[in-house]
Structure formats: C-alpha cells, structure tokens
Protein backbone atom coordinates (compact mmCIF):
# COMPACT_ATOMS: atom_id res chain seq x y z
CA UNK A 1 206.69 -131.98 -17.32
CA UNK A 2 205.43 -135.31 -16.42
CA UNK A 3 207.33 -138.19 -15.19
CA UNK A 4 206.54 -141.54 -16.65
CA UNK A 5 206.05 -144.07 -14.38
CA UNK A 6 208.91 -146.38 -16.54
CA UNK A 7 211.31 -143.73 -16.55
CA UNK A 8 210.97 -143.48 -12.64
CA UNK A 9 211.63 -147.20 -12.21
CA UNK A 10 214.92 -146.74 -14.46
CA UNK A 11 215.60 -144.08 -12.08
CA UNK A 12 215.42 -145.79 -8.41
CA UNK A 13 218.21 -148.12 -10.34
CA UNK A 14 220.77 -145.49 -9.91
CA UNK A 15 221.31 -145.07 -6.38
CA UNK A 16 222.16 -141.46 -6.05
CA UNK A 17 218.63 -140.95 -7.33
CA UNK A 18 217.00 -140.37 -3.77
CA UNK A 19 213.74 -138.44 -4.49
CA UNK A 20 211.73 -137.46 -7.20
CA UNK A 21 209.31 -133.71 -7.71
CA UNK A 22 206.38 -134.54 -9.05
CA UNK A 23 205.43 -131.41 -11.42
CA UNK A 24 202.41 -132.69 -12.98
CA UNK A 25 198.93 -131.54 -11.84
CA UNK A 26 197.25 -134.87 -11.02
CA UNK A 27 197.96 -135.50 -7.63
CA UNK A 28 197.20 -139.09 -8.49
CA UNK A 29 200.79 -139.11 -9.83
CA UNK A 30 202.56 -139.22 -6.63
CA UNK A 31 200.82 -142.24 -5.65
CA UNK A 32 202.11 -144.11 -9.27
CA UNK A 33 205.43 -142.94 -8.01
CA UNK A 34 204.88 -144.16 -4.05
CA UNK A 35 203.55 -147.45 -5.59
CA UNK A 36 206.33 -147.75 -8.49
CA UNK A 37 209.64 -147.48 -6.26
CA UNK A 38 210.76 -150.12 -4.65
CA UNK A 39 212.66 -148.73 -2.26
CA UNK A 40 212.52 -145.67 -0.05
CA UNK A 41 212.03 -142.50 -1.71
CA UNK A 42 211.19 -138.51 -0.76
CA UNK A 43 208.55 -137.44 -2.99
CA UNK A 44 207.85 -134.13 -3.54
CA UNK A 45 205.08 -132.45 -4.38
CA UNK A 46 205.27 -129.93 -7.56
CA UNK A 47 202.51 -127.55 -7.98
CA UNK A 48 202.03 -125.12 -5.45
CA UNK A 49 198.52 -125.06 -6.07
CA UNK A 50 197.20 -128.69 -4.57
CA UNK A 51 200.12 -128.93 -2.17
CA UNK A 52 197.79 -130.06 0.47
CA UNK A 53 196.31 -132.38 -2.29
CA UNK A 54 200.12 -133.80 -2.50
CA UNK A 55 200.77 -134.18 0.86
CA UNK A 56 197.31 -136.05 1.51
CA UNK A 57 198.39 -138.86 -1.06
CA UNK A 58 201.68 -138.59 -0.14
CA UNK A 59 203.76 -136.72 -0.94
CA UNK A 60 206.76 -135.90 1.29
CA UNK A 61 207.07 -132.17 0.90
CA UNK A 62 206.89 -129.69 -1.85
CA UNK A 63 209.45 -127.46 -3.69
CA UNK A 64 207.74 -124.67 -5.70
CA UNK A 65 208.10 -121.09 -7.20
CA UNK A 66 205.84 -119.57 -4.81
CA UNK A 67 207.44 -120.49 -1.46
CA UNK A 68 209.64 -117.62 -2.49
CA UNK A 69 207.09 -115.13 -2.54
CA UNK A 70 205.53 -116.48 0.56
CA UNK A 71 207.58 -118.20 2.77
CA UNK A 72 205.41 -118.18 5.79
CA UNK A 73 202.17 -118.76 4.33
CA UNK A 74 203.55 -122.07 3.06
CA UNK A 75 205.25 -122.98 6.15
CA UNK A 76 202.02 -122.55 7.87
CA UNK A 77 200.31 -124.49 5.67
CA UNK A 78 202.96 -127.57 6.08
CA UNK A 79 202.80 -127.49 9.76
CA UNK A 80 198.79 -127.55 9.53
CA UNK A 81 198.85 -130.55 7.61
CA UNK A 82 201.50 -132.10 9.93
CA UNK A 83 199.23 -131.14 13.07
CA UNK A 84 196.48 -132.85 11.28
CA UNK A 85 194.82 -129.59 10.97
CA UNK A 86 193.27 -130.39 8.06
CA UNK A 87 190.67 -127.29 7.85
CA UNK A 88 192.96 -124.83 8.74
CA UNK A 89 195.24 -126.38 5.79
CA UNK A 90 192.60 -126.16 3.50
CA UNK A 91 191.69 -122.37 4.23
CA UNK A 92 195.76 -121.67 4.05
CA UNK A 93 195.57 -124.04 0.19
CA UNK A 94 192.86 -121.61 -0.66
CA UNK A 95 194.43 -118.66 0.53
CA UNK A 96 197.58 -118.99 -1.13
CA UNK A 97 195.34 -119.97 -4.36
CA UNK A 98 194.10 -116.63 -4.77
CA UNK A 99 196.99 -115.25 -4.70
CA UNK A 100 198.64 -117.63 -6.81
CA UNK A 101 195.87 -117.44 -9.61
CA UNK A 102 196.59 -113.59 -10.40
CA UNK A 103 200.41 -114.52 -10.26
CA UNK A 104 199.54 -117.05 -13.13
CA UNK A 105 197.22 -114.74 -14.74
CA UNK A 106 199.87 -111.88 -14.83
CA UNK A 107 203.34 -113.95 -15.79
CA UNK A 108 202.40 -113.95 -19.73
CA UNK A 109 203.63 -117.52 -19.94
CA UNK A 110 206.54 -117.03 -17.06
CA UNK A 111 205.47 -117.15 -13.46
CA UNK A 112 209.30 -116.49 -12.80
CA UNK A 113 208.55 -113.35 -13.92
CA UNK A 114 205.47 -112.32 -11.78
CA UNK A 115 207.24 -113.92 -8.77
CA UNK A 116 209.89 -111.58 -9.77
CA UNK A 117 207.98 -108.43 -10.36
CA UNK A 118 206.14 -109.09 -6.69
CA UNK A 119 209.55 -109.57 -4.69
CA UNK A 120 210.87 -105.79 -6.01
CA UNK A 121 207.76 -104.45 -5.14
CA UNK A 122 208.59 -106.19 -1.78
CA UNK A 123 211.99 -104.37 -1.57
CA UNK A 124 213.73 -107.20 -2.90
CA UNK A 125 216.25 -106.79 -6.19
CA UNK A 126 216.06 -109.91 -7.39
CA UNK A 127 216.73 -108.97 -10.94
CA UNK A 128 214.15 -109.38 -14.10
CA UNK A 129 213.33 -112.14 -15.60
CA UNK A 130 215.11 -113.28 -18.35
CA UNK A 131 214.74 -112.55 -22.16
CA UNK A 132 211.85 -112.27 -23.59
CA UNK A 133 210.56 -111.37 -20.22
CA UNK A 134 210.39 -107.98 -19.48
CA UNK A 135 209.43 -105.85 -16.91
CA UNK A 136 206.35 -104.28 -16.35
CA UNK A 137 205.80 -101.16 -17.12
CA UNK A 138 205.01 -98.75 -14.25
CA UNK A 139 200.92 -98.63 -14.96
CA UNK A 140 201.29 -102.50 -15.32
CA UNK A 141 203.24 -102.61 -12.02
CA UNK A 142 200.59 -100.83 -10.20
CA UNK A 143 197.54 -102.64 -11.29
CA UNK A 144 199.78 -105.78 -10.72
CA UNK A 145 200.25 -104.54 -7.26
CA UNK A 146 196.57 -103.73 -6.54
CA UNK A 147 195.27 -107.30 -7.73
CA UNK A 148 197.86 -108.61 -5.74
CA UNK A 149 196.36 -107.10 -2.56
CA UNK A 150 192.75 -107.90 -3.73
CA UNK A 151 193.52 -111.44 -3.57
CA UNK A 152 195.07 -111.16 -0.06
CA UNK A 153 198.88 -110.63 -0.84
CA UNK A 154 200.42 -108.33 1.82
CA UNK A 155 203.45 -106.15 0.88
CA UNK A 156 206.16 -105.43 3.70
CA UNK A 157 205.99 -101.74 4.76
C-alpha cells in the first residue's frame, strides 16, 4: 500500500511516529518521504526486491518477508552496500531476485504462504498459511522445491 506524501506529513506531527516502511515499488518514494519530513526519520525500505535500489536513495534499512527465508543472503547484501561494495550488492540484489521471483510466482496471491511452504521444507514448523491458503500438495511441494533450487535457493541438510 502506498503512503501519500500528505498523510506522512500528518504523521511526523505525532511524535511517537519515528520511522516510516515504504511498501510501494517506486523507489522514488523514499526520497518524497526523505524530502517531506521535517525532522529526523528511519526510513525503511519495503520490497525486498530493489532493496539495494532503497538503500541507494535512501533508505535506512529494509524490513521484508523474505529476510525470513534468507537471513544471510540479506545480511550480506546490507553489509555490501554499507562497504560501498556496490557490485557485489548488485550480484547479491540479483541473486536473491531469482529466488524471490519463483516465491512470487508460486504464493497464488500470498507470498506468506510460499515463504511458509519453503521454511518446512527447511525443517522449520512454522505452521500454514492462513485460510484460504492451503498447503501444497506433495507433487506441488516437490516441483516447488526443485524451482526453488533452480533459481539458487539452498535447503539445509
């Protein structure tokens, strides 16, 4: 969901209000919000897709679905950007793209539930996804699985 640029200036009136997510795709959002509070404020980035694109115009940080499913990658991906190593971010971005495209492919409308799907097949019972999510069935589970690793996911074990 977007964030209107008025709304967020209603918002850095209250001063428990300390940071803001951006979820919407442009990444030329953050900068609005950098630009449209007037005093200091973390901005996150949303989508876990152009997280380098968020941090590059300013964002803060990020706080998305898929740093569950891969901690690491994303942590290696912050501390790129922070070193400045801006190609090695960019190959991490595109890395974690792949995989993130078949997530979004396979979630039917709920990447919850493909996030959810991949962390039991990691060993992890995180539960299903909620109604009218189900679970995949065990044929759907496997090809799951295999695109998974075609796009460069690695499963513990």
């Amino acid at each position: 969901v977007a964030l209107a640029p008025k709304l967020a200036r209603l918002m850095q009136e209250n001063p428990r209000v300390v940071g803001i997510k951006n979820s919407s795709m442009p990444a030329y959002d953050i900068d609005i919000f950098k630009r449209v509070f007037e005093r200091e404020c973390i901005l996150f980035n949303g989508p876990d897709e152009q997280f380098v694109a968020g941090r590059a115009i300013g964002a803060d940080g990020g706080i998305g679905a898929t740093y569950n499913l891969m901690p690491e990658l994303f942590v290696e991906l912050f501390t790129a950007f922070q070193e400045g190593d801006l190609k090695h971010a960019g190959e991490t971005q595109r890395r974690l793209n792949r995989i993130i495209s078949v997530l979004i492919r396979w979630a039917d409308g709920n990447i919850i539930r493909a996030i959810k799907e991949s962390l039991r097949l990691s060993g992890y019972d995180v539960g299903c996804a909620v109604y009218p999510a189900l679970e995949y069935s065990r044929e759907k589970l496997a090809a799951f699985k295999r695109e998974m690793e075609a796009a460069g996911y690695v499963y513990p074990g």
